[in-house]
C-alpha atoms as a PDB file:
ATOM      1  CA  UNK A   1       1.071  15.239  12.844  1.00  0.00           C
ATOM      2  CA  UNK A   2      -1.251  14.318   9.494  1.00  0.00           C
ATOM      3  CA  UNK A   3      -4.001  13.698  11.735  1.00  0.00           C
ATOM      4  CA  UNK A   4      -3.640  17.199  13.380  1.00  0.00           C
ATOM      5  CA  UNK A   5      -1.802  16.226  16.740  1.00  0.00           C
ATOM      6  CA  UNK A   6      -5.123  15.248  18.837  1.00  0.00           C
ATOM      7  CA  UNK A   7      -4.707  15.338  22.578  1.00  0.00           C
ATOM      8  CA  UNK A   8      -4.659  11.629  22.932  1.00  0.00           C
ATOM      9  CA  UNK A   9      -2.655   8.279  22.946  1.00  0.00           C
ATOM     10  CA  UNK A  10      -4.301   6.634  20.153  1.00  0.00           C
ATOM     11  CA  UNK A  11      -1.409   6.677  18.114  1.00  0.00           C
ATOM     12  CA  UNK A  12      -0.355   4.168  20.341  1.00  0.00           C
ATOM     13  CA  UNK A  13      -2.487   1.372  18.975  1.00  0.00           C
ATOM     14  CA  UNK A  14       0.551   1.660  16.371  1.00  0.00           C
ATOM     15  CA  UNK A  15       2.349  -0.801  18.432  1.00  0.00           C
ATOM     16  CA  UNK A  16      -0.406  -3.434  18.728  1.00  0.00           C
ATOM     17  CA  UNK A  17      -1.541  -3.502  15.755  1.00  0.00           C
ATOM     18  CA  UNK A  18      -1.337  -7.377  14.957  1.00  0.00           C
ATOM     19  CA  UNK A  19       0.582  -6.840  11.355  1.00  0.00           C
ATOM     20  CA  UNK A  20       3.105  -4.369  13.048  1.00  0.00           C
ATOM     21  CA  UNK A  21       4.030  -7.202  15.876  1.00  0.00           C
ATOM     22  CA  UNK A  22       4.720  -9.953  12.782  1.00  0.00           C
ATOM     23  CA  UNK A  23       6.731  -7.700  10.957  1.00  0.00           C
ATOM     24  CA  UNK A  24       9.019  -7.425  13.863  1.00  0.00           C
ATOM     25  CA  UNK A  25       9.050 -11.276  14.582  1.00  0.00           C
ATOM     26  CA  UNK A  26       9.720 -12.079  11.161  1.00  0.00           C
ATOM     27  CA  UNK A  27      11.959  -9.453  10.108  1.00  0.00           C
ATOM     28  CA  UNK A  28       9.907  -8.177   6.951  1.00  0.00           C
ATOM     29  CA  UNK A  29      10.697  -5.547   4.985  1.00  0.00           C
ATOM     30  CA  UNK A  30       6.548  -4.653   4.984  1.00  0.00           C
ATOM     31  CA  UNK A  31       7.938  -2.048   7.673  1.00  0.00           C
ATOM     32  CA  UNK A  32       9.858  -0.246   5.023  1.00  0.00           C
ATOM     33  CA  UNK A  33       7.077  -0.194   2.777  1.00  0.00           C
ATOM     34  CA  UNK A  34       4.972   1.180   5.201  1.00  0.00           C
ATOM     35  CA  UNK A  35       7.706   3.921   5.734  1.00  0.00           C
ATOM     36  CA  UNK A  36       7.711   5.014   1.999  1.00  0.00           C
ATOM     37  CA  UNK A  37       3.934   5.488   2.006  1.00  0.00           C
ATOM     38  CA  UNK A  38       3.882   7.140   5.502  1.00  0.00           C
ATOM     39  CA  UNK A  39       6.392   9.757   4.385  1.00  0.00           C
ATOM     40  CA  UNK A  40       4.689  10.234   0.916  1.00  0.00           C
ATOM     41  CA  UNK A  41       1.556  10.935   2.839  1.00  0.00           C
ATOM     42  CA  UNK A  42       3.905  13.704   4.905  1.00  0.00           C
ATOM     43  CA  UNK A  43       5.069  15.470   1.791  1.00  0.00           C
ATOM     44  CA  UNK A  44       2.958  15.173  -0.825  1.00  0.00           C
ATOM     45  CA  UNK A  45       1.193  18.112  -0.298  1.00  0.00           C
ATOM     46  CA  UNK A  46       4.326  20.539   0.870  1.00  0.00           C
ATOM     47  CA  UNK A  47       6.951  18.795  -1.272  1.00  0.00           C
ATOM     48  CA  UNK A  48       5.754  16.824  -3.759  1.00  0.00           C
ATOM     49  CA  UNK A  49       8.980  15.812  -5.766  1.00  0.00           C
ATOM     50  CA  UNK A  50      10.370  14.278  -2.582  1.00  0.00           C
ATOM     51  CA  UNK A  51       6.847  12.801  -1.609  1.00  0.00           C
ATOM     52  CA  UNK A  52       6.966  10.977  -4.675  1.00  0.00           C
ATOM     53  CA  UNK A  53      10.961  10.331  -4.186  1.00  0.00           C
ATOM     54  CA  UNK A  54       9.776   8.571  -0.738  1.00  0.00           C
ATOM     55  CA  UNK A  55       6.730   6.195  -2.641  1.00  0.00           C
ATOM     56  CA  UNK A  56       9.115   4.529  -4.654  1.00  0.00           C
ATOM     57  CA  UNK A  57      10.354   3.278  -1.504  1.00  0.00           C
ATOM     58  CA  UNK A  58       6.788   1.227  -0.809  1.00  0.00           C
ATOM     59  CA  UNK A  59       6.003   0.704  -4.483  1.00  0.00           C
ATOM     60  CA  UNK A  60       9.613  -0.894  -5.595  1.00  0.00           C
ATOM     61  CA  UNK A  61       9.943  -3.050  -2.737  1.00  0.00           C
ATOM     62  CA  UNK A  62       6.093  -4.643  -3.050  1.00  0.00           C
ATOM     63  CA  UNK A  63       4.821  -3.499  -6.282  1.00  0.00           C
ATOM     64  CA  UNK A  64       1.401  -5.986  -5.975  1.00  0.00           C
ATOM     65  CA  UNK A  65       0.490  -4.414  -3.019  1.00  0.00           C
ATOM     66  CA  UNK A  66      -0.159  -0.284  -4.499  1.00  0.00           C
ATOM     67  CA  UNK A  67      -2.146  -1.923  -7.724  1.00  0.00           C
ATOM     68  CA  UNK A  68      -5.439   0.248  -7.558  1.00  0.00           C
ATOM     69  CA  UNK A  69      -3.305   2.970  -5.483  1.00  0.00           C
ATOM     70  CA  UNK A  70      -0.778   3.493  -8.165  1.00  0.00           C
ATOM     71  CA  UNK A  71      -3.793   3.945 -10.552  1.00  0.00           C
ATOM     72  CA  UNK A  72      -5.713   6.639  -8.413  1.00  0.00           C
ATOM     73  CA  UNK A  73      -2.596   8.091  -8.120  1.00  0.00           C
ATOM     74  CA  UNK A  74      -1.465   8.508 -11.308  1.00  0.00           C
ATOM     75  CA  UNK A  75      -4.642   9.693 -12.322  1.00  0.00           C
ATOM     76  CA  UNK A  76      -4.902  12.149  -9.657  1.00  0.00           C
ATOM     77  CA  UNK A  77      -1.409  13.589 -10.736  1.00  0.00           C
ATOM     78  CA  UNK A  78      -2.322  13.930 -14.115  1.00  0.00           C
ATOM     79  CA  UNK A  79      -5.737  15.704 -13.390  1.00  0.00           C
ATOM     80  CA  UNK A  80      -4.205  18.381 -10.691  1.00  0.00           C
ATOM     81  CA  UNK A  81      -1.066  18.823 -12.904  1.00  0.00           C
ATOM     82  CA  UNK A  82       1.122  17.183  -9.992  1.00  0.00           C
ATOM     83  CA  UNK A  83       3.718  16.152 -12.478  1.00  0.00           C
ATOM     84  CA  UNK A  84       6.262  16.583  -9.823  1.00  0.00           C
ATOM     85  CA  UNK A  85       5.295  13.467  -7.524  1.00  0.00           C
ATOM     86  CA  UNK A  86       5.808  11.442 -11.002  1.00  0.00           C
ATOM     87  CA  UNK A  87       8.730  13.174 -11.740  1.00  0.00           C
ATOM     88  CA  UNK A  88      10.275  11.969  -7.999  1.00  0.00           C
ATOM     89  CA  UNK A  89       8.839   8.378  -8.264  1.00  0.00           C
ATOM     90  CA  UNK A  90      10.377   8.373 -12.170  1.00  0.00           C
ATOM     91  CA  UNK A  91      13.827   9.358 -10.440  1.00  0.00           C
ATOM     92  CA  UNK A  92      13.667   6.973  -7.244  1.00  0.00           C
ATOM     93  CA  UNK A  93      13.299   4.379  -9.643  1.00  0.00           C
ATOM     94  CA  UNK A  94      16.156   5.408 -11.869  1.00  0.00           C
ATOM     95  CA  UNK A  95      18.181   5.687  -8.761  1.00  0.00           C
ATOM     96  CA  UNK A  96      17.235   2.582  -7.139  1.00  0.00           C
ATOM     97  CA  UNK A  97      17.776   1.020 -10.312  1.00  0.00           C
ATOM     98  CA  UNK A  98      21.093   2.353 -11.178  1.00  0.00           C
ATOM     99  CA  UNK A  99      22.357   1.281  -7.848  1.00  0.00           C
ATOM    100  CA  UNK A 100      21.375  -2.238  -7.780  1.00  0.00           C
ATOM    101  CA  UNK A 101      23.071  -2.342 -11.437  1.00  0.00           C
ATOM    102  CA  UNK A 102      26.229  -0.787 -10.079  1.00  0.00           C
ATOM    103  CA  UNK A 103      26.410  -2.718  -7.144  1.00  0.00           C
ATOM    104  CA  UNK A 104      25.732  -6.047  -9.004  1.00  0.00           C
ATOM    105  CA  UNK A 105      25.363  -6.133 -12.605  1.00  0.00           C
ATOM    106  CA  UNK A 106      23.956  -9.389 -12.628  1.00  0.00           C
ATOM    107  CA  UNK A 107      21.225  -8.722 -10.479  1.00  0.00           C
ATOM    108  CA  UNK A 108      18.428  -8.154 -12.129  1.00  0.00           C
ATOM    109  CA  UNK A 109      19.110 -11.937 -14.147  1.00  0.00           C
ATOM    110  CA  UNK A 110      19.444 -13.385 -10.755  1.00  0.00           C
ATOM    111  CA  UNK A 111      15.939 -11.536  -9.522  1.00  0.00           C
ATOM    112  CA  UNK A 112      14.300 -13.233 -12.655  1.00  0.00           C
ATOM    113  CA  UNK A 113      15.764 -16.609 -11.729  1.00  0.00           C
ATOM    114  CA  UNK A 114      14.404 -16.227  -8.213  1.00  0.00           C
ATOM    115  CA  UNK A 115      10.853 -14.979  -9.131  1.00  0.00           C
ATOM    116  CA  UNK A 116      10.534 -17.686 -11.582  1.00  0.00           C
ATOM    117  CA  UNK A 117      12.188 -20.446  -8.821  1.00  0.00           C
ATOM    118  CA  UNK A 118       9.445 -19.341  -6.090  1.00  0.00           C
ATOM    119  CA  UNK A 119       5.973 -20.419  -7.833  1.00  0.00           C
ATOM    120  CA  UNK A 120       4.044 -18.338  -6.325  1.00  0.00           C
ATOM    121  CA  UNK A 121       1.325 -19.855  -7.942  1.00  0.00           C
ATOM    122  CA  UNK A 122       1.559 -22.792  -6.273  1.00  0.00           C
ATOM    123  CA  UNK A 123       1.077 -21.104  -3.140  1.00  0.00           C
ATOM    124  CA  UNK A 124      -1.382 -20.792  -0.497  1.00  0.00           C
ATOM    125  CA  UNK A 125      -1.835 -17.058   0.148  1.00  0.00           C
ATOM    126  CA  UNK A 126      -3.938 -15.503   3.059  1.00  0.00           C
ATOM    127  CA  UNK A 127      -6.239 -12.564   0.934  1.00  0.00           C
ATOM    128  CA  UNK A 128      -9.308 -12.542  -1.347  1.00  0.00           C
ATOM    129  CA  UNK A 129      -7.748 -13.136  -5.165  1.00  0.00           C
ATOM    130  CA  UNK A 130      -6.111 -16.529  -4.039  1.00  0.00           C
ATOM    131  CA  UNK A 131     -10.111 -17.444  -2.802  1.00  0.00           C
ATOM    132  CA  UNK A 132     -11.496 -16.257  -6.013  1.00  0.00           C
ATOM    133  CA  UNK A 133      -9.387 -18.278  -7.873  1.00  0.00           C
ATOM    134  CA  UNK A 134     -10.031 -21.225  -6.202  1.00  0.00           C
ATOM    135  CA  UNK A 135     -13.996 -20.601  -6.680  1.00  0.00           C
ATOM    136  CA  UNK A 136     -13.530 -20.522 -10.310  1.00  0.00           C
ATOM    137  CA  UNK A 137     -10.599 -22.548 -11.205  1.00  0.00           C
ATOM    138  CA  UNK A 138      -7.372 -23.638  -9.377  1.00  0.00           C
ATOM    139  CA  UNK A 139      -5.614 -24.531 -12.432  1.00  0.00           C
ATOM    140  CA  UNK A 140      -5.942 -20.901 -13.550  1.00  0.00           C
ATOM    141  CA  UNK A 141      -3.246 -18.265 -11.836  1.00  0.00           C
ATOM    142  CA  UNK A 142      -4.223 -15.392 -13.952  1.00  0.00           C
ATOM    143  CA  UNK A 143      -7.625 -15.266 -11.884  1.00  0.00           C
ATOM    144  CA  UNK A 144      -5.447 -13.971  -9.038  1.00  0.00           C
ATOM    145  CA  UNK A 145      -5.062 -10.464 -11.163  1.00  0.00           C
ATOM    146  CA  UNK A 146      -9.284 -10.533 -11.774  1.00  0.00           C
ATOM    147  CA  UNK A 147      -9.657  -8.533  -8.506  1.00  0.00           C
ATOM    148  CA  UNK A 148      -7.077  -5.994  -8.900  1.00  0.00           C
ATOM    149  CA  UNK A 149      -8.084  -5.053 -12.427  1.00  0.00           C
ATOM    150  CA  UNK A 150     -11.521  -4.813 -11.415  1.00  0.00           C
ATOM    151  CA  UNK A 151     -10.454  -2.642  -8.253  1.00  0.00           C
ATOM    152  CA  UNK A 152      -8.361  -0.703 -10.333  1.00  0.00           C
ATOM    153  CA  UNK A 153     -11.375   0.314 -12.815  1.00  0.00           C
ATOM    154  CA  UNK A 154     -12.895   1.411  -9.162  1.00  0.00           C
ATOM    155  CA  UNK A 155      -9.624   3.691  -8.209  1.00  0.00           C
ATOM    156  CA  UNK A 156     -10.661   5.566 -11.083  1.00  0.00           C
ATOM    157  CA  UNK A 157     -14.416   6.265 -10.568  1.00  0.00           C
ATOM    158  CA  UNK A 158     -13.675   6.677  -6.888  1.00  0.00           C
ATOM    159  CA  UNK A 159     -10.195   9.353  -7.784  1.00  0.00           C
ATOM    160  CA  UNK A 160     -12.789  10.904 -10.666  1.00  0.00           C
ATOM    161  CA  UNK A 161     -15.258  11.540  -8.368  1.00  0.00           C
ATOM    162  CA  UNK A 162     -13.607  13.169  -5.230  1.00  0.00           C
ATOM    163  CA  UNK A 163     -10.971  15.216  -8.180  1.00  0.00           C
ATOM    164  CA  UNK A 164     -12.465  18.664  -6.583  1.00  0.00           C
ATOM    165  CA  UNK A 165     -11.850  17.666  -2.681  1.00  0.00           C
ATOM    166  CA  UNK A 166      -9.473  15.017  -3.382  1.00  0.00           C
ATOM    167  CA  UNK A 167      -7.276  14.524   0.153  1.00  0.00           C
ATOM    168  CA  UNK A 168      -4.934  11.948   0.702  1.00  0.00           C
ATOM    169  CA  UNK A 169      -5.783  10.712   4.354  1.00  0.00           C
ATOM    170  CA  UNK A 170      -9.527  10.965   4.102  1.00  0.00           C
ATOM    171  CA  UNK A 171      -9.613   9.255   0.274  1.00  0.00           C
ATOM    172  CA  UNK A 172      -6.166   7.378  -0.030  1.00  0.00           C
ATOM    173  CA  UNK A 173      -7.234   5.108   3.429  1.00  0.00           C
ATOM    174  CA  UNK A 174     -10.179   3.336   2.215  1.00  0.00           C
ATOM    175  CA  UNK A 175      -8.285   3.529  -1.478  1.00  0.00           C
ATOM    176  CA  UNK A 176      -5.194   1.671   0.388  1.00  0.00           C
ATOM    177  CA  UNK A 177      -7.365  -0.850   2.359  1.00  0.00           C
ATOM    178  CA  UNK A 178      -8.979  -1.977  -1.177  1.00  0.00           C
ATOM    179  CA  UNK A 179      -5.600  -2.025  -2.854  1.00  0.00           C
ATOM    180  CA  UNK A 180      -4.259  -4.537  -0.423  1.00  0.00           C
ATOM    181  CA  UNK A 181      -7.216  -6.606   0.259  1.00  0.00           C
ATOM    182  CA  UNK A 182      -6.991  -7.173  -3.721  1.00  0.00           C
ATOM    183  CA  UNK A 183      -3.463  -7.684  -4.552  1.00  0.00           C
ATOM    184  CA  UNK A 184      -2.981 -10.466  -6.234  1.00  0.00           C
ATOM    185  CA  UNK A 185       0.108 -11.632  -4.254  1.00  0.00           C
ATOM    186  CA  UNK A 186      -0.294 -11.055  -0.702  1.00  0.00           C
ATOM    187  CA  UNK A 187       0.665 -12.194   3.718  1.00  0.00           C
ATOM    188  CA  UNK A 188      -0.532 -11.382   6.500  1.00  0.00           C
ATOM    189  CA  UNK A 189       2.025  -9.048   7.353  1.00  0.00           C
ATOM    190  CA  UNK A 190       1.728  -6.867   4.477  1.00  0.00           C
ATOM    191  CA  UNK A 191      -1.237  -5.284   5.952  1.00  0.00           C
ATOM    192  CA  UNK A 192       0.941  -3.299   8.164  1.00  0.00           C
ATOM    193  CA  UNK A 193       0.297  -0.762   5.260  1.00  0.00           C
ATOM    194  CA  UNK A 194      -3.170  -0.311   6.441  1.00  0.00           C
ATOM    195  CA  UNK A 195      -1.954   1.413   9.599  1.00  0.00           C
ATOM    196  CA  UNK A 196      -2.737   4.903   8.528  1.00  0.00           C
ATOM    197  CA  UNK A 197      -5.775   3.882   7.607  1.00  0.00           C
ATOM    198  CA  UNK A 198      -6.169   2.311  10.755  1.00  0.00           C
ATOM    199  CA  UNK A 199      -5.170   5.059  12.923  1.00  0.00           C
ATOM    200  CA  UNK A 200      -6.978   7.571  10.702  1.00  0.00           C
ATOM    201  CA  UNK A 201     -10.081   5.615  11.648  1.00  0.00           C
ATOM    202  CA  UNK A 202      -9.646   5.515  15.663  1.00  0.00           C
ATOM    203  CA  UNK A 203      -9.196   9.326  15.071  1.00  0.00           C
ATOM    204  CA  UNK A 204     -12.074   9.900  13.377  1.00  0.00           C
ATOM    205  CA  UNK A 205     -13.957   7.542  15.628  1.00  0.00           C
ATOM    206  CA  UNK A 206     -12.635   9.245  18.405  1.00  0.00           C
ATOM    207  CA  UNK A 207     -14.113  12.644  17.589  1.00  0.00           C
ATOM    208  CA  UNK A 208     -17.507  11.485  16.031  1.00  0.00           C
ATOM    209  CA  UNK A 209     -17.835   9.661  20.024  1.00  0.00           C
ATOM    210  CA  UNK A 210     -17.800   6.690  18.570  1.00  0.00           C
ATOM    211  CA  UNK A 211     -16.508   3.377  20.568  1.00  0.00           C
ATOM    212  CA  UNK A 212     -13.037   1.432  19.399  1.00  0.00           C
ATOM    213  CA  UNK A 213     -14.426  -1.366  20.489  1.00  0.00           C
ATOM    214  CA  UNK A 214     -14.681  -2.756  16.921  1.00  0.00           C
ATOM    215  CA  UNK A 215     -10.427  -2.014  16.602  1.00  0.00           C
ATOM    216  CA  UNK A 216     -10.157  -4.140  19.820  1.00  0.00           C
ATOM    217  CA  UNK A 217     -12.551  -6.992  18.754  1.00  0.00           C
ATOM    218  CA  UNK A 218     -10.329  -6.718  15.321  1.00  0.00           C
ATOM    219  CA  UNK A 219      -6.963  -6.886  16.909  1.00  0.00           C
ATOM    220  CA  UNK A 220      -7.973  -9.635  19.575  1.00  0.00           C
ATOM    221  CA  UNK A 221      -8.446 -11.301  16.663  1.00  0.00           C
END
């Protein structure tokens, strides 16, 4: 429907897409994150408070992964006075956070306890900040964050820039796509977020006359 119903079955590629498959196997809640975005890409436009409402569902769950997103985004709601998608994220985070209190008020002490018991630092992670940090110095974790702040500095030239034909599709995909490829904390199977981007791209493809062979060589892969 975002991509203007086109008269083909591309949207099927959905279903192949290498990330989408391991999410299934594994049983990762990636697919829920990719919901929240998918939906706040539906109704951020016609309904704003509940697009933003339906984000918090992405960002709360992986937080790492929306790093240079969260800061176009922010800026782009404060430049086009779209206070009310950070007036629905600001209440889907109350919410969400009231319930997990109410359910369990110990929660959030038990959350800490499990962050701190994973060492993620100790880690070997599949994406680009891990690989940076090993070129300059292992030892160091905070090199993992390098990357994102530096992509984040980019959201905001790239958000500035486009403020006059800003449009989520077209200018949040390749935002997305650099948001997860720098996330400091990252698996395979978190790139299941990219699929609008993705699908965006067969579509455009599609129309220009362009071949998919490139998405084929990419998901053989």
């Amino acid at each position: 429907i975002m991509n203007g119903r086109p008269a083909n079955r591309l949207h099927l590629l959905s279903y192949v897409f290498a990330p989408s498959i391991l999410c299934v196997f594994a049983g990762q809640a990636a697919a829920f994150v990719l919901i929240g975005l998918v939906l706040f890409l539906r109704f951020q436009e016609s309904r704003p408070f509940l697009g933003g409402l339906c984000l918090v569902l992405a960002v709360t769950i992986k937080p790492h992964l929306f790093i240079a997103f969260g800061t176009a985004l922010i800026f782009w709601a404060v430049t086009t006075r779209r206070y009310r998608v950070l007036s629905g994220a600001i209440a889907g985070i109350v919410a969400l956070g009231l319930a997990a209190t109410f359910l369990d008020p110990h929660s959030w002490l038990q959350y800490l306890a499990t962050v701190r018991a994973a060492h993620v630092e100790n880690r070997i992670l599949p994406n680009l900040s891990l690989l940076f940090r090993i070129a300059i110095n292992r030892n160091a974790a905070w090199l993992q964050l390098v990357p994102a702040a530096m992509a984040s500095v980019w959201a905001l030239w790239y958000a500035r820039r486009h403020r006059t034909d800003w449009d989520w599709m077209e200018h949040g995909s390749p935002l997305m796509i650099v948001s997860v490829m720098v996330a400091p904390y990252s698996w395979f199977f978190d790139e299941i977020t990219l699929l609008p981007a993705v699908l965006h791209g067969a579509y455009m493809a599609n129309r220009n006359g362009r071949s998919l062979g490139w998405l084929g060589v990419c998901a053989g892969a």
